[in-house]
C-alpha atoms as a PDB file:
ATOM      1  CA  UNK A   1      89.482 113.008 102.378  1.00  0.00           C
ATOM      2  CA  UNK A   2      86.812 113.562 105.102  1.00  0.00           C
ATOM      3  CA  UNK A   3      86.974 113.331 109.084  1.00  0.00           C
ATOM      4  CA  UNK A   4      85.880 110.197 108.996  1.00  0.00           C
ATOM      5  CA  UNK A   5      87.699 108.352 106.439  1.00  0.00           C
ATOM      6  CA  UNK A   6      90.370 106.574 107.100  1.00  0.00           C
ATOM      7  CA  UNK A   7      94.204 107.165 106.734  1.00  0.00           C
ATOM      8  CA  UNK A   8      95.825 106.352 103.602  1.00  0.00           C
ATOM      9  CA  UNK A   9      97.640 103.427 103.868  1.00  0.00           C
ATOM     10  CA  UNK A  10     101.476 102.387 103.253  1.00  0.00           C
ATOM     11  CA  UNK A  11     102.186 100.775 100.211  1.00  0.00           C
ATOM     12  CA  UNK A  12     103.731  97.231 100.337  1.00  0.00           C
ATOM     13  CA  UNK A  13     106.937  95.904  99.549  1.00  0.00           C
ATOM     14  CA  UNK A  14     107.077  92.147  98.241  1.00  0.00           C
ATOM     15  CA  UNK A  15     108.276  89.479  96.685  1.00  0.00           C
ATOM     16  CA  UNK A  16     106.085  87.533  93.928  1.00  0.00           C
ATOM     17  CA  UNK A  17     107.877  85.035  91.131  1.00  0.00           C
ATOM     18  CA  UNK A  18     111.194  86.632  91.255  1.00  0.00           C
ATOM     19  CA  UNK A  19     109.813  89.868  90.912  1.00  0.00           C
ATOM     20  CA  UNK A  20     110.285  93.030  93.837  1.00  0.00           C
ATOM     21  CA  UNK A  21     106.620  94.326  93.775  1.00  0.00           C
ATOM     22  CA  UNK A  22     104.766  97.972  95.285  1.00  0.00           C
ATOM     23  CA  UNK A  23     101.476  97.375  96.344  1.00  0.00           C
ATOM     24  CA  UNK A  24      99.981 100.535  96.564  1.00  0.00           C
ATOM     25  CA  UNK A  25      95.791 101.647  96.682  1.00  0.00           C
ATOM     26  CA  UNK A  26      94.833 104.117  94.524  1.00  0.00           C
ATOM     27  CA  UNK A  27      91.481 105.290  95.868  1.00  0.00           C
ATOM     28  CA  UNK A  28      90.556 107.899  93.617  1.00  0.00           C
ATOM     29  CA  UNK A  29      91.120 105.760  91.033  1.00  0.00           C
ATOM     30  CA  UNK A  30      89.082 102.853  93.096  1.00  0.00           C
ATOM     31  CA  UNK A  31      91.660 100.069  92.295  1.00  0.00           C
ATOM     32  CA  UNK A  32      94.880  98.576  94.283  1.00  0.00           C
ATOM     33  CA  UNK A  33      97.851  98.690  91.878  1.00  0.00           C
ATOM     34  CA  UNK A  34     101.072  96.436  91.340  1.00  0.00           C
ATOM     35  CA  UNK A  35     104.420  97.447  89.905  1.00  0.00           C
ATOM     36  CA  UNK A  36     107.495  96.000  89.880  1.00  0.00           C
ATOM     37  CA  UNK A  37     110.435  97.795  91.063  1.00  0.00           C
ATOM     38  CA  UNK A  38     114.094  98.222  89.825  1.00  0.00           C
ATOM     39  CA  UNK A  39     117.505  97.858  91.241  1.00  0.00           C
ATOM     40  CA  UNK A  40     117.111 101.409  92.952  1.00  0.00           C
ATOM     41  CA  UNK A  41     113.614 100.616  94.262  1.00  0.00           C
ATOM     42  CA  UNK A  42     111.743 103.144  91.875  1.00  0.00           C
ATOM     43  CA  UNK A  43     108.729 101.747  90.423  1.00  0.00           C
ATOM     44  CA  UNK A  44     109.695 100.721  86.883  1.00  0.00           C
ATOM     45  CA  UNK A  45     106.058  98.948  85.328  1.00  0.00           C
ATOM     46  CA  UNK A  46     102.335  98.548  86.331  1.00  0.00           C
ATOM     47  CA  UNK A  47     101.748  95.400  85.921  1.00  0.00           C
ATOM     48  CA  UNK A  48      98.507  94.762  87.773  1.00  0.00           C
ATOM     49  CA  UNK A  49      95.150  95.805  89.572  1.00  0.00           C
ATOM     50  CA  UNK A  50      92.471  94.713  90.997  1.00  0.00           C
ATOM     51  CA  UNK A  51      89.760  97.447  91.210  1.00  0.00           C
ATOM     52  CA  UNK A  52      86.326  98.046  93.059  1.00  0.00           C
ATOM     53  CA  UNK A  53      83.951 100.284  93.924  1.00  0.00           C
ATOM     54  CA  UNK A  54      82.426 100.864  97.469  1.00  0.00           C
ATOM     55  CA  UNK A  55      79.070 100.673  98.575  1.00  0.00           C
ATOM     56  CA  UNK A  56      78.237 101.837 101.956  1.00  0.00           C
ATOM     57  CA  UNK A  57      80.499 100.253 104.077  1.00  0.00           C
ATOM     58  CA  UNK A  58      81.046  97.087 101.594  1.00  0.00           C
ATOM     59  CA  UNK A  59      83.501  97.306  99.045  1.00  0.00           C
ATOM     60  CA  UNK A  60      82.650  95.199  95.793  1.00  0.00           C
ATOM     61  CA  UNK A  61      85.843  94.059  93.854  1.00  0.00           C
ATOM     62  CA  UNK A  62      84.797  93.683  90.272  1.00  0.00           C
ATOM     63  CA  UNK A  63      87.653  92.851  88.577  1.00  0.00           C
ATOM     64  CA  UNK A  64      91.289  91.883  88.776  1.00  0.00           C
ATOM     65  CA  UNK A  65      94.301  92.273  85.925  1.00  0.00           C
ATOM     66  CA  UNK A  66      97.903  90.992  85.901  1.00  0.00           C
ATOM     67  CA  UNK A  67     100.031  91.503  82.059  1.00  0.00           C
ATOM     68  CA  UNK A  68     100.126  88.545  80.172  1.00  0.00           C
ATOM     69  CA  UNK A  69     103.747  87.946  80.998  1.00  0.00           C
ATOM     70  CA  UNK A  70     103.561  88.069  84.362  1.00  0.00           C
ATOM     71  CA  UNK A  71     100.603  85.760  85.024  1.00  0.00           C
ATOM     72  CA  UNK A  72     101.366  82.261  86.899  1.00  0.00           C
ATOM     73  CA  UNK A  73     103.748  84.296  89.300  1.00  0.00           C
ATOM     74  CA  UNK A  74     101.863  85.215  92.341  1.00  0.00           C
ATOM     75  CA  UNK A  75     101.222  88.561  91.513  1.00  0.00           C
ATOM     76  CA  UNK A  76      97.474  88.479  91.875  1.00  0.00           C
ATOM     77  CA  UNK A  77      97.552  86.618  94.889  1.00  0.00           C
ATOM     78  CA  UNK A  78      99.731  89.678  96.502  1.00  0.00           C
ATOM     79  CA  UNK A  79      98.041  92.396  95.318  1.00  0.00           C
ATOM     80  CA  UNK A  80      94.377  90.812  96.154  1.00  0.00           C
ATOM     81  CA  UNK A  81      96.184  89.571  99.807  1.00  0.00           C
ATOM     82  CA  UNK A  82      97.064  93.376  99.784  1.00  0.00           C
ATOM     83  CA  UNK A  83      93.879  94.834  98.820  1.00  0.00           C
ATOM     84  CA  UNK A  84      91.922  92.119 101.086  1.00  0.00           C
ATOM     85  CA  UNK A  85      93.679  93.387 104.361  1.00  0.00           C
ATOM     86  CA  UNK A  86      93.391  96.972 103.179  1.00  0.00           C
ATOM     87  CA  UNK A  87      89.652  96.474 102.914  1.00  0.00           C
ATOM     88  CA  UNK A  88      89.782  94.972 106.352  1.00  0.00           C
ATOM     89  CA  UNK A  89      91.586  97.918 107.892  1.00  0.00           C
ATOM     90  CA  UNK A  90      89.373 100.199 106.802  1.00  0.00           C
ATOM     91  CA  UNK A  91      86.598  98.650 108.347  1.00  0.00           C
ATOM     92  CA  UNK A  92      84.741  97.921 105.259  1.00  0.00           C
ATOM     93  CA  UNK A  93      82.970  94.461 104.476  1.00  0.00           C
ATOM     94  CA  UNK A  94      84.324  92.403 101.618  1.00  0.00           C
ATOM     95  CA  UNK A  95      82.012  91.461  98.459  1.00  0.00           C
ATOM     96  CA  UNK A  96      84.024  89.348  96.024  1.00  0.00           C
ATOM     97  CA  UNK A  97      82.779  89.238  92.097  1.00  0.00           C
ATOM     98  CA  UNK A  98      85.814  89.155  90.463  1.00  0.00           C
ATOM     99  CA  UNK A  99      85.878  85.209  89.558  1.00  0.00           C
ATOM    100  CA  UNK A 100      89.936  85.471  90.529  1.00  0.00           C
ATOM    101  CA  UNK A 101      88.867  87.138  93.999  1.00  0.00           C
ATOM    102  CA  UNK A 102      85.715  84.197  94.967  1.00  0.00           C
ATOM    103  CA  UNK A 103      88.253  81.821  94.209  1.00  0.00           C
ATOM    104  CA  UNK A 104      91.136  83.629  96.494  1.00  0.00           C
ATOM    105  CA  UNK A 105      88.720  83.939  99.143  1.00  0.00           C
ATOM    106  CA  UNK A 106      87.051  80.769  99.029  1.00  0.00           C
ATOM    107  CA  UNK A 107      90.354  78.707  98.979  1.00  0.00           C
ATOM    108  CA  UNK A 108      92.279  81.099 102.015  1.00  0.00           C
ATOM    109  CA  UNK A 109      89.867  81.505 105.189  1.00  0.00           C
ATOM    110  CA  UNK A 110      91.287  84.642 106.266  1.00  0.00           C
ATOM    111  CA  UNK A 111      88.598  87.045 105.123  1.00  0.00           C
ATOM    112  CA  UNK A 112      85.758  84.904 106.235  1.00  0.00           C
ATOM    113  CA  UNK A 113      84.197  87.199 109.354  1.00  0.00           C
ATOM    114  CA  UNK A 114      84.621  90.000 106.742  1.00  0.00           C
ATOM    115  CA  UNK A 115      82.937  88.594 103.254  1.00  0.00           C
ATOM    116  CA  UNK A 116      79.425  90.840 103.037  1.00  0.00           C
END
């Protein structure tokens, strides 16, 4: 990490379709990641990302993934929700391509001063 980048941020606790989720970023891997958690609280699967790659100050998300068997349970909107205010913090711009992330950000306004 340089001077000038920014902190690494905390990862996120929540709760999507029954499930106890980490959101975590994973910048040198340039994607945002999702696992459930067990009783205990330690991670237990991946079962998500939504990765990106940054451009200047923009950051372009490309593409977003949730298992098969978790789809339908909010775990996408989370982790992009997650990865959206992330973006934000770190002062970067926000240039949707993933179809899952123009739809998220054309049906929730929250983003709008930041799209690119």
């Amino acid at each position: 990490m340089t001077s000038d980048s920014p902190a690494p941020t905390a990862p996120a606790t929540v709760k999507a379709g029954g499930l106890t989720l980490r959101l975590t970023h994973a910048p040198a891997q340039h994607r945002f990641l999702a696992e459930t958690l067990d009783a205990s609280g330690a991670p237990a699967d991946r079962i998500g990302f939504a990765s990106y790659h940054d451009a200047g100050g923009e950051r372009i998300f490309d593409h977003t993934v949730t298992h098969p068997q978790h789809e339908g349970r909010g775990v996408a909107a989370a982790l992009v929700r997650y990865a959206l205010d992330e973006t934000v913090a770190e002062g970067k711009r926000i240039v949707p391509v993933c179809s899952y992330v123009v739809d998220f950000v054309r049906t929730r306004h929250d983003w709008d001063s930041h799209l690119a």
